[in-house]
N, C-alpha and C. Protein backbone atom coordinates (compact mmCIF):
# COMPACT_ATOMS: atom_id res chain seq x y z
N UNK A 1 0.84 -1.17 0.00
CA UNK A 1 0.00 0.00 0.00
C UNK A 1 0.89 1.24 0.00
N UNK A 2 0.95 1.79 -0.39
CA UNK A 2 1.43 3.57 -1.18
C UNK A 2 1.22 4.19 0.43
N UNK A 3 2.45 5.70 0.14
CA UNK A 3 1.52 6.37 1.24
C UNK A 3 1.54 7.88 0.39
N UNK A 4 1.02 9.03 0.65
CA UNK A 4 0.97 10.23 0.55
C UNK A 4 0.73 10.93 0.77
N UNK A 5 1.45 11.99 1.16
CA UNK A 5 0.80 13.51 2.22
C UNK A 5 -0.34 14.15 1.71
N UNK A 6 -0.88 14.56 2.20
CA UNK A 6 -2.19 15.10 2.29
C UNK A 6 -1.97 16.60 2.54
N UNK A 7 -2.50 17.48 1.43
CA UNK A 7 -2.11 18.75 1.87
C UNK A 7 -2.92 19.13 2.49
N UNK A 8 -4.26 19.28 2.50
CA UNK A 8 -5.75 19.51 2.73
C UNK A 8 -5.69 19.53 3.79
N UNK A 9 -7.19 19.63 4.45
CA UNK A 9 -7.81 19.48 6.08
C UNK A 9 -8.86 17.74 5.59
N UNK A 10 -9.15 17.33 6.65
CA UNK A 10 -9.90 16.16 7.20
C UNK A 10 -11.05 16.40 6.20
N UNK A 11 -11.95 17.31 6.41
CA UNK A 11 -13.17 17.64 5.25
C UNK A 11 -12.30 17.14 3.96
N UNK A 12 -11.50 17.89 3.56
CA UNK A 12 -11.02 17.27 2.56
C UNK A 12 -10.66 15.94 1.92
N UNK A 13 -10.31 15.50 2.39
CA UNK A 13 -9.74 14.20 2.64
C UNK A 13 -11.08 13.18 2.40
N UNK A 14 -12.20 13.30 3.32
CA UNK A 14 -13.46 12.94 3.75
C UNK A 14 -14.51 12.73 2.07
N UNK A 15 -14.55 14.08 1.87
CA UNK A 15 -14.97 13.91 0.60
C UNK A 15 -14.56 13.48 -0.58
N UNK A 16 -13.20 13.01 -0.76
CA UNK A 16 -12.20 12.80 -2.24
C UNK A 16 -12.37 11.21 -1.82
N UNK A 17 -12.36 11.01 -0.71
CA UNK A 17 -12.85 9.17 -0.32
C UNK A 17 -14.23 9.01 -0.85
N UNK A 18 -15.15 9.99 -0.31
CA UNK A 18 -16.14 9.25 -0.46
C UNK A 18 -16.69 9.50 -1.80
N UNK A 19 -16.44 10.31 -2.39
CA UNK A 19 -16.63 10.66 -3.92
C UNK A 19 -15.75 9.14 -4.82
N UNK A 20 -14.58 8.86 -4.90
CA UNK A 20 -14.14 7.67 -4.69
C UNK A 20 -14.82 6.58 -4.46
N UNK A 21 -14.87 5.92 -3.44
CA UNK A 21 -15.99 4.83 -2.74
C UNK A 21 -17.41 4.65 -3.35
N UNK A 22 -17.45 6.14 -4.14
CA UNK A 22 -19.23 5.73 -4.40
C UNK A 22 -19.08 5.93 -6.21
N UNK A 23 -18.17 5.74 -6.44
CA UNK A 23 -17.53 5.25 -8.24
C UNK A 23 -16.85 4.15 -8.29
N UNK A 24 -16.61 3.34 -7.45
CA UNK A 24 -15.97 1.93 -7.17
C UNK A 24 -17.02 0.91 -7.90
N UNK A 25 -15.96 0.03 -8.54
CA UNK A 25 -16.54 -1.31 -9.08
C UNK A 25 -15.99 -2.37 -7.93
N UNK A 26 -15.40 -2.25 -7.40
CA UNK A 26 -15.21 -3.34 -6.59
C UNK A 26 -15.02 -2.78 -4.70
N UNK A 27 -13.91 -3.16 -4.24
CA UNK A 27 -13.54 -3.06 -2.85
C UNK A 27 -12.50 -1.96 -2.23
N UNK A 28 -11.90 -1.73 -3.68
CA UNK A 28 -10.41 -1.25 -3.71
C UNK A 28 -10.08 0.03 -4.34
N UNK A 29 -9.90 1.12 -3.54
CA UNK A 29 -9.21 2.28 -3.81
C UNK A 29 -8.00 2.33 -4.54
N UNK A 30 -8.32 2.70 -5.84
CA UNK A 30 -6.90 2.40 -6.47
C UNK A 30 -6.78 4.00 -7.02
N UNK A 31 -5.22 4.19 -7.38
CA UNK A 31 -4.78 5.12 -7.71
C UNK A 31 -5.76 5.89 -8.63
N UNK A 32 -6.00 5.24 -9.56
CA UNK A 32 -6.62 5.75 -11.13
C UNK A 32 -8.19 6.05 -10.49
N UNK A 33 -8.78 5.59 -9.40
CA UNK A 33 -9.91 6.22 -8.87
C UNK A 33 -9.75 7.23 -8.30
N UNK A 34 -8.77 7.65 -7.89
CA UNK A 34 -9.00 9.63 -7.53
C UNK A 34 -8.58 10.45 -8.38
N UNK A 35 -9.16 11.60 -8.14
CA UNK A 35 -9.21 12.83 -8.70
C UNK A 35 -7.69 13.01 -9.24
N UNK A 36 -7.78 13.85 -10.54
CA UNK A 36 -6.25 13.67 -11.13
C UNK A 36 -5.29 14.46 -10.56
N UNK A 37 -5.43 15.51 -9.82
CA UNK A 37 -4.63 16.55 -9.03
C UNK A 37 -4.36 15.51 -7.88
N UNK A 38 -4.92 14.70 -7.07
CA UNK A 38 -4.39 13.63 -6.40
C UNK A 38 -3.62 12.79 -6.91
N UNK A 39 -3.55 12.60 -8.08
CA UNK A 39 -2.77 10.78 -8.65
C UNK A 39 -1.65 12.17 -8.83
N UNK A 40 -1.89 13.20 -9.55
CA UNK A 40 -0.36 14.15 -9.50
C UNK A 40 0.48 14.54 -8.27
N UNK A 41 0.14 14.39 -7.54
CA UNK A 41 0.66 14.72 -6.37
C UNK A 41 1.60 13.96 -5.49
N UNK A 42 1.32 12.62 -6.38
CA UNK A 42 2.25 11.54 -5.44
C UNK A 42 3.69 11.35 -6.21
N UNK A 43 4.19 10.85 -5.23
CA UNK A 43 5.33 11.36 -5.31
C UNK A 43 6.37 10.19 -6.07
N UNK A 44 7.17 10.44 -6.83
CA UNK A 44 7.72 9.56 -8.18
C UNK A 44 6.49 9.29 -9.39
N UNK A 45 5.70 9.75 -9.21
CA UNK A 45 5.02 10.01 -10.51
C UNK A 45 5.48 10.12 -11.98
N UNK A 46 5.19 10.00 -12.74
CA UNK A 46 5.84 9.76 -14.35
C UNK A 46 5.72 11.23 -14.70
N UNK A 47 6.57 11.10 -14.86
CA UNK A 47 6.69 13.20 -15.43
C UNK A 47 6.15 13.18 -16.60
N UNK A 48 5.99 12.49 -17.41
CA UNK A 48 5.10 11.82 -18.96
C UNK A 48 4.07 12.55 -18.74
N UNK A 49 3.30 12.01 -17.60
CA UNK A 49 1.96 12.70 -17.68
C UNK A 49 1.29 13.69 -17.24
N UNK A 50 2.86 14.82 -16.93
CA UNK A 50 2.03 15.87 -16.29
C UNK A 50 2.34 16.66 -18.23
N UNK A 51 2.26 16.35 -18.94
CA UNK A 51 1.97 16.87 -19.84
C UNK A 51 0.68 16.58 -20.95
N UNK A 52 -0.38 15.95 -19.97
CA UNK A 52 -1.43 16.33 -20.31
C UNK A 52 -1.76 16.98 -20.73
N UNK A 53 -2.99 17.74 -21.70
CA UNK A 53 -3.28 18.81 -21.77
C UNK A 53 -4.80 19.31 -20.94
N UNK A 54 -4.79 20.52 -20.89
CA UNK A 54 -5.77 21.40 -20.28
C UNK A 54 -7.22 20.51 -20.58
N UNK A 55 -7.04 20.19 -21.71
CA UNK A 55 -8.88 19.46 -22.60
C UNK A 55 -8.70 18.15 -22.09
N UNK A 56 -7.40 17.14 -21.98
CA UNK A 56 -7.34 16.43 -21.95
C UNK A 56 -8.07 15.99 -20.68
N UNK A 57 -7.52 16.95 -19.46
CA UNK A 57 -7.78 17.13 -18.28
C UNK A 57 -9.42 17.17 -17.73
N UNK A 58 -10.04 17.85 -18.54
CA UNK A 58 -11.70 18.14 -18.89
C UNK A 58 -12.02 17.30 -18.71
N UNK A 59 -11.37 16.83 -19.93
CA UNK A 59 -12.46 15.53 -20.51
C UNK A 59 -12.62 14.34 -19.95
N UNK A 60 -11.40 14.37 -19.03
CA UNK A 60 -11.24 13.37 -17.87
C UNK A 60 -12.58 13.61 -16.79
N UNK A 61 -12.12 14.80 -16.11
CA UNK A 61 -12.84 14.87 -15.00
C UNK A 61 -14.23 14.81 -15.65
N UNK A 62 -14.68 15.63 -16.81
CA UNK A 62 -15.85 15.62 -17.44
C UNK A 62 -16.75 14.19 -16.89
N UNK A 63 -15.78 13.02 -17.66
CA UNK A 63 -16.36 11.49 -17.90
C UNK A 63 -16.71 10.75 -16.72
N UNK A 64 -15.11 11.45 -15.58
CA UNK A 64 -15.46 10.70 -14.13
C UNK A 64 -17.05 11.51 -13.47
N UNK A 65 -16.94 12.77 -13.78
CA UNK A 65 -18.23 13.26 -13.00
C UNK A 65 -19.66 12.49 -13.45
N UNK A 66 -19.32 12.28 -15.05
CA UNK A 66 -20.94 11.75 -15.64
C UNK A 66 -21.27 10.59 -14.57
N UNK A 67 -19.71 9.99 -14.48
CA UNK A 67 -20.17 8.51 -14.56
C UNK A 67 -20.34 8.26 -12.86
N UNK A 68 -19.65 8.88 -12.22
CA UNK A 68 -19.81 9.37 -10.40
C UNK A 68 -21.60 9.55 -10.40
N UNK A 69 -22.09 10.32 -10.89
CA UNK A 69 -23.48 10.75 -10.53
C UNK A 69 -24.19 10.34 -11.00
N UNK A 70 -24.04 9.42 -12.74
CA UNK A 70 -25.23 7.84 -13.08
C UNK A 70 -24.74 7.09 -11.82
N UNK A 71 -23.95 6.58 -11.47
CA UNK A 71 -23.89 5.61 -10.87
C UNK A 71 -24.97 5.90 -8.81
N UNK A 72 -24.02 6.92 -9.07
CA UNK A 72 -24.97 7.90 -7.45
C UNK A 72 -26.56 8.39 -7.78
N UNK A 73 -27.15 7.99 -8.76
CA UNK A 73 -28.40 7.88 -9.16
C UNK A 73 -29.11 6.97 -9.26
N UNK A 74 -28.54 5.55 -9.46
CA UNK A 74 -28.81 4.85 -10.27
C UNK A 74 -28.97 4.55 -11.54
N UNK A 75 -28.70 5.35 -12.60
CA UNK A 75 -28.39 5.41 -13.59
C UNK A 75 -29.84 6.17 -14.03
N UNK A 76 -30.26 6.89 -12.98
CA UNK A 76 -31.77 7.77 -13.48
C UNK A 76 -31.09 9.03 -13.93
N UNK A 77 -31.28 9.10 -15.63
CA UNK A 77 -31.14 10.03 -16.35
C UNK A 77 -31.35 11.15 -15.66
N UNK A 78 -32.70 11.71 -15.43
CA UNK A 78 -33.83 12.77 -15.52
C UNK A 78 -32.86 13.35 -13.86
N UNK A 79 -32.66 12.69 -13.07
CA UNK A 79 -32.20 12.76 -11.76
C UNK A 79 -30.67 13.14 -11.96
N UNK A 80 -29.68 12.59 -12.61
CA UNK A 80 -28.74 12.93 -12.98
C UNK A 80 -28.09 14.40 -13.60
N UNK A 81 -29.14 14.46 -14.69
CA UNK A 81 -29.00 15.52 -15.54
C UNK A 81 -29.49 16.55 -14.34
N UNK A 82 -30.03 16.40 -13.69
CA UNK A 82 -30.36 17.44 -12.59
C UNK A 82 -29.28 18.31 -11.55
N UNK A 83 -29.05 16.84 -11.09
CA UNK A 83 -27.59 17.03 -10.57
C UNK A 83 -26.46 17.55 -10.89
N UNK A 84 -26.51 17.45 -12.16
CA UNK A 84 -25.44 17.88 -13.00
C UNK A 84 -25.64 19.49 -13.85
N UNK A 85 -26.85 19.77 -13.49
CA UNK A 85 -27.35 20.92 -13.92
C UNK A 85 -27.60 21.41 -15.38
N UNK A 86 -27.20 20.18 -16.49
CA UNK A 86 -27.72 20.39 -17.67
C UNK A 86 -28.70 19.50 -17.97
N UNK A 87 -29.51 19.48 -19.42
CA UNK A 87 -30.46 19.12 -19.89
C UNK A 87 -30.68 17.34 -19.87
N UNK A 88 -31.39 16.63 -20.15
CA UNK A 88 -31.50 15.57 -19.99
C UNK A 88 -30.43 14.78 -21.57
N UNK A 89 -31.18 15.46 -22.34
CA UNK A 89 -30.62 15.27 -23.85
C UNK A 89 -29.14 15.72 -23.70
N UNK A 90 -28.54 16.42 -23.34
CA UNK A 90 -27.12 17.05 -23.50
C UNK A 90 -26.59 16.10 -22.49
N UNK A 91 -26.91 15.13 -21.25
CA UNK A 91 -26.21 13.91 -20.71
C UNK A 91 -26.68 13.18 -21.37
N UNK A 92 -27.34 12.41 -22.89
CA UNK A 92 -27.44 11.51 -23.25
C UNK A 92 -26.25 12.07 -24.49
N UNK A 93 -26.47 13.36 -24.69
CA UNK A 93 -24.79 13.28 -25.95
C UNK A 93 -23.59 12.93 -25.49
N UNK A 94 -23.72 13.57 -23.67
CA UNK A 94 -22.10 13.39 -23.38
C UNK A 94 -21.82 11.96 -23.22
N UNK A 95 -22.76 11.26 -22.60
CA UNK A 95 -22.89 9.61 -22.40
C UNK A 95 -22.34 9.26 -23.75
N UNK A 96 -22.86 9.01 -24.85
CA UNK A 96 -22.28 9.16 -26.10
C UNK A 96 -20.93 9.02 -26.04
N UNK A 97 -20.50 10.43 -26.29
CA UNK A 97 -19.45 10.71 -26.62
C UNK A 97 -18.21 9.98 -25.46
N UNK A 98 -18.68 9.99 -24.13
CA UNK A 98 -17.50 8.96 -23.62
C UNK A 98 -18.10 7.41 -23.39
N UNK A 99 -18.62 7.17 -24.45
CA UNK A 99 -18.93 5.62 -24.28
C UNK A 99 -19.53 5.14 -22.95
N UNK A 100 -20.45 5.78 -22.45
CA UNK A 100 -20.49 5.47 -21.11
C UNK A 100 -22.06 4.77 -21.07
N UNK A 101 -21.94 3.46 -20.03
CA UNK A 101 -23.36 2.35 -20.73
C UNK A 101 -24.54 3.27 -20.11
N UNK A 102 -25.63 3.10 -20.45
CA UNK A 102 -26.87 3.55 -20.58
C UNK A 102 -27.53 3.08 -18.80
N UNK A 103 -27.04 2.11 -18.89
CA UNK A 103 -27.40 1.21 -17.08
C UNK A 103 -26.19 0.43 -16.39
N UNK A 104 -26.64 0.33 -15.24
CA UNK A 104 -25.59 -0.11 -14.46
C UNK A 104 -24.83 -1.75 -15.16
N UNK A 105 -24.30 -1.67 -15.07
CA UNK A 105 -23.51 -3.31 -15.39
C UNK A 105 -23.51 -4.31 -14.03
């Protein structure tokens, strides 16, 4: 198991778990499940990939948020798109566009 400092306060910390925990397919907190300013932060990291780009970065968090709040819905569209504060139709394009399934698996 990894370790890494924590710059934050406890609130912090609190919510990047549980935001985490409730996008889990299985048991296990793994790197590639937190937020990308977290996976950057640790330390020997691949310098490769802090040359991401800005969109690249988006489009990341973009896909994790869709798929964080179908899943924290149940995959209720109408409830989602709510949450998310756009239209019902404009989360069925973005679903689309990152391949993301229609219902839970």
């Amino acid at each position: 198991m990894g370790r890494c400092e924590w710059p934050g306060n406890v609130r912090e910390l609190t919510n990047v778990l549980g935001r985490s925990v409730s996008a889990l397919d299985g048991n296990t907190i793994r790197l590639a499940d937190l937020p990308l300013y977290v996976q950057r932060g640790r330390r020997g990291a691949d310098p490769r990939r802090a040359t991401t780009s800005l969109r690249e970065m988006q489009s990341r968090a973009e896909q994790e948020t869709l798929l964080a709040t179908l899943k924290e819905t149940g995959f209720n569209k109408v409830r989602a798109a709510r949450l998310l504060g756009i239209h019902r139709t404009l989360l069925y394009k973005k679903m689309r566009k990152y391949n993301l399934p229609l219902k839970a698996t």
